[in-house]
N, C-alpha and C. Protein backbone atom coordinates (compact mmCIF):
# COMPACT_ATOMS: atom_id res chain seq x y z
N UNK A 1 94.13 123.57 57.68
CA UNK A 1 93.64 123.39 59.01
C UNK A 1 94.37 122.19 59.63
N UNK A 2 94.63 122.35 61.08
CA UNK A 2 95.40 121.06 61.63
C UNK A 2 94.57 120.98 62.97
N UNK A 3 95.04 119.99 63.52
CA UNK A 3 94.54 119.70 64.84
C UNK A 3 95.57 118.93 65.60
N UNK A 4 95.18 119.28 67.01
CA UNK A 4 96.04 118.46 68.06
C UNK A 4 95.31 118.09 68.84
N UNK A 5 95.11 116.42 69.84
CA UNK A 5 94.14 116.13 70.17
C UNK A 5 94.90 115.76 71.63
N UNK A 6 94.40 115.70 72.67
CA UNK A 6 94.56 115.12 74.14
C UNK A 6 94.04 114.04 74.64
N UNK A 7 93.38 112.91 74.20
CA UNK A 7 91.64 112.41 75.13
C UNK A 7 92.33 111.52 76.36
N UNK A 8 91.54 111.79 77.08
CA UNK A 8 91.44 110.63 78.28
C UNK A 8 90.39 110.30 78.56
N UNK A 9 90.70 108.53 78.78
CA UNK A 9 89.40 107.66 79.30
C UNK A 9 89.24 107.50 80.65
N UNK A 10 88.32 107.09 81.33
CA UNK A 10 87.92 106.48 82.77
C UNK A 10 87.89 104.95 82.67
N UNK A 11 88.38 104.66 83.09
CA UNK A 11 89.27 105.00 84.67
C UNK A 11 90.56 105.10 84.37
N UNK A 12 91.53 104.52 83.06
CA UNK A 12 92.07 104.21 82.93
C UNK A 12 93.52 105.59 83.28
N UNK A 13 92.78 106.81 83.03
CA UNK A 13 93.41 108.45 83.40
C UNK A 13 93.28 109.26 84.25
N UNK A 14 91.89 108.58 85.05
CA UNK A 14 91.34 108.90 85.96
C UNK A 14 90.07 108.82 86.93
N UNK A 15 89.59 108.98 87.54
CA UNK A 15 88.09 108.39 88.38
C UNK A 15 87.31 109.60 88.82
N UNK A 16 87.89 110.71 88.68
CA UNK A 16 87.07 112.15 88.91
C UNK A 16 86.81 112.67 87.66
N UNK A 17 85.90 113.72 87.44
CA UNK A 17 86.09 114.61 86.53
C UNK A 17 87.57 115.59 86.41
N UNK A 18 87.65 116.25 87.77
CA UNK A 18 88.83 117.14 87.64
C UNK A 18 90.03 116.18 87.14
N UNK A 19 90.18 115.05 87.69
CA UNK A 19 91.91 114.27 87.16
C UNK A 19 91.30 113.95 85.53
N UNK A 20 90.08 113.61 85.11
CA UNK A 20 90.03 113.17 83.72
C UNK A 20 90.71 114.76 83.02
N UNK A 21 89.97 115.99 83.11
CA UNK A 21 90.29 116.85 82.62
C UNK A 21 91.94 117.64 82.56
N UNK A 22 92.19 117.19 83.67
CA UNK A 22 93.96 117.35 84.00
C UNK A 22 94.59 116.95 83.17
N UNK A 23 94.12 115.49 82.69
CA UNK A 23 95.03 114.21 82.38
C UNK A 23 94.89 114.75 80.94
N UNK A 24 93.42 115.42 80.00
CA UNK A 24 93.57 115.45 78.63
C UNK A 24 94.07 117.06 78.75
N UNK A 25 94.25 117.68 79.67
CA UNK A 25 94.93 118.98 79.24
C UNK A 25 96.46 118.92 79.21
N UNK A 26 97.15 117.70 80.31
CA UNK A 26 98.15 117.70 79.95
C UNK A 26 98.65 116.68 78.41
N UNK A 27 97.60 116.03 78.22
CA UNK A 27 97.75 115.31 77.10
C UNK A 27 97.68 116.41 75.80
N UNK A 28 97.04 117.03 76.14
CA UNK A 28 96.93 118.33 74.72
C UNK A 28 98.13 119.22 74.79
N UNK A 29 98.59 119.46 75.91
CA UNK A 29 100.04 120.15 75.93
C UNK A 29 100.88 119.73 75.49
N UNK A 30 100.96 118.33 75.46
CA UNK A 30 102.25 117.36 74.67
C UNK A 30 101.96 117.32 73.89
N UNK A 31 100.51 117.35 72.72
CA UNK A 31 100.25 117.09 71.51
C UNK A 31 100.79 118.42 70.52
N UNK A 32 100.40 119.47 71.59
CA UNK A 32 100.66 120.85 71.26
C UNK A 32 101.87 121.12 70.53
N UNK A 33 102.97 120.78 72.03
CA UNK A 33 104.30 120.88 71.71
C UNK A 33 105.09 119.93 70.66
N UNK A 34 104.68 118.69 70.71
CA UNK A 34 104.89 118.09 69.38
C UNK A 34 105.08 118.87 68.38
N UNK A 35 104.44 119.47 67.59
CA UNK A 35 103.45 119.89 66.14
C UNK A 35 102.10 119.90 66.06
N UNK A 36 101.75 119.80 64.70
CA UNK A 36 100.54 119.96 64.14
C UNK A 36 100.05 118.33 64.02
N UNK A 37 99.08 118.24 63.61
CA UNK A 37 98.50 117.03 63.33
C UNK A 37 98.62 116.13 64.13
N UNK A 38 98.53 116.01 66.05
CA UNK A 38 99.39 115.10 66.83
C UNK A 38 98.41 114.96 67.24
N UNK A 39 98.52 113.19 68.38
CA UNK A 39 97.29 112.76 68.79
C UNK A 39 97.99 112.61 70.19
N UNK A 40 97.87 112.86 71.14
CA UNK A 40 98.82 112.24 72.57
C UNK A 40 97.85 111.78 73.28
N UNK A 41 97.89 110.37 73.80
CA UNK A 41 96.32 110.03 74.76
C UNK A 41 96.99 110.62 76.25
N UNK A 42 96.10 110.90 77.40
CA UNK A 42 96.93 111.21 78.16
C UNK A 42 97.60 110.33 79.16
N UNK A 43 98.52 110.46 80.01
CA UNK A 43 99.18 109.88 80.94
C UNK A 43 98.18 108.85 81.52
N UNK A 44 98.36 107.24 81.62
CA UNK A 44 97.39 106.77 82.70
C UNK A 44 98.49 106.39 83.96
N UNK A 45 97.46 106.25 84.90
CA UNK A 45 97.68 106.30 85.98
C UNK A 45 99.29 105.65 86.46
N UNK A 46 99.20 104.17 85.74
CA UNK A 46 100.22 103.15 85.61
C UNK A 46 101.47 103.94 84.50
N UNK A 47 101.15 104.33 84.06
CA UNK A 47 102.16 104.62 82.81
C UNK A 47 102.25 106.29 82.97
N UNK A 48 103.01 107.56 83.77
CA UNK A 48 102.88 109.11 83.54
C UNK A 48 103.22 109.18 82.45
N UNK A 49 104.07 108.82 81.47
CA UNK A 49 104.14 109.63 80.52
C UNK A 49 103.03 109.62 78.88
N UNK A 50 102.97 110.90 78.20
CA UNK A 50 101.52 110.61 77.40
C UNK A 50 102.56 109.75 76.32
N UNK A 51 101.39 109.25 75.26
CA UNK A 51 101.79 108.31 74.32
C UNK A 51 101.39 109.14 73.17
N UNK A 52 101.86 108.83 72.18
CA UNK A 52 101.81 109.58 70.64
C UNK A 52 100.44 108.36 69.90
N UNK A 53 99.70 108.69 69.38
CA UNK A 53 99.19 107.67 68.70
C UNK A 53 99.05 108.34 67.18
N UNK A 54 99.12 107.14 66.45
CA UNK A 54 99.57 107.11 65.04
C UNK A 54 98.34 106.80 64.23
C-alpha cells in the first residue's frame, strides 16, 4: 500500500474553502506525479510552486 498526500493550511494556501481545496488538489497532483509515497504541501500564496516534504 502507498500513499500520496496534498495538505493545505489557512491562510497560509488560502482564505476560502474553494482556494484551500484547489491549493491541496493541486498539491496532490504533484504528489501524484512524483511517485508513490510523496508528500507535496500545496503552493502558498507567496511561494506557487508545491514543496516535497521529507
Amino acid at each position: 500500500m502507498t500513499v500520496s498526500v496534498g495538505p493545505a493550511c489557512h491562510p497560509e494556501h488560502g482564505t476560502t474553502r474553494q482556494q484551500l481545496v484547489d491549493a491541496a488538489d493541486t498539491a496532490l497532483f504533484e504528489a501524484k506525479a512524483a511517485g508513490k509515497n510523496v508528500v507535496r504541501t500545496a503552493p502558498s500564496r507567496s511561494n506557487p510552486a508545491p514543496r516535497e516534504v521529507q
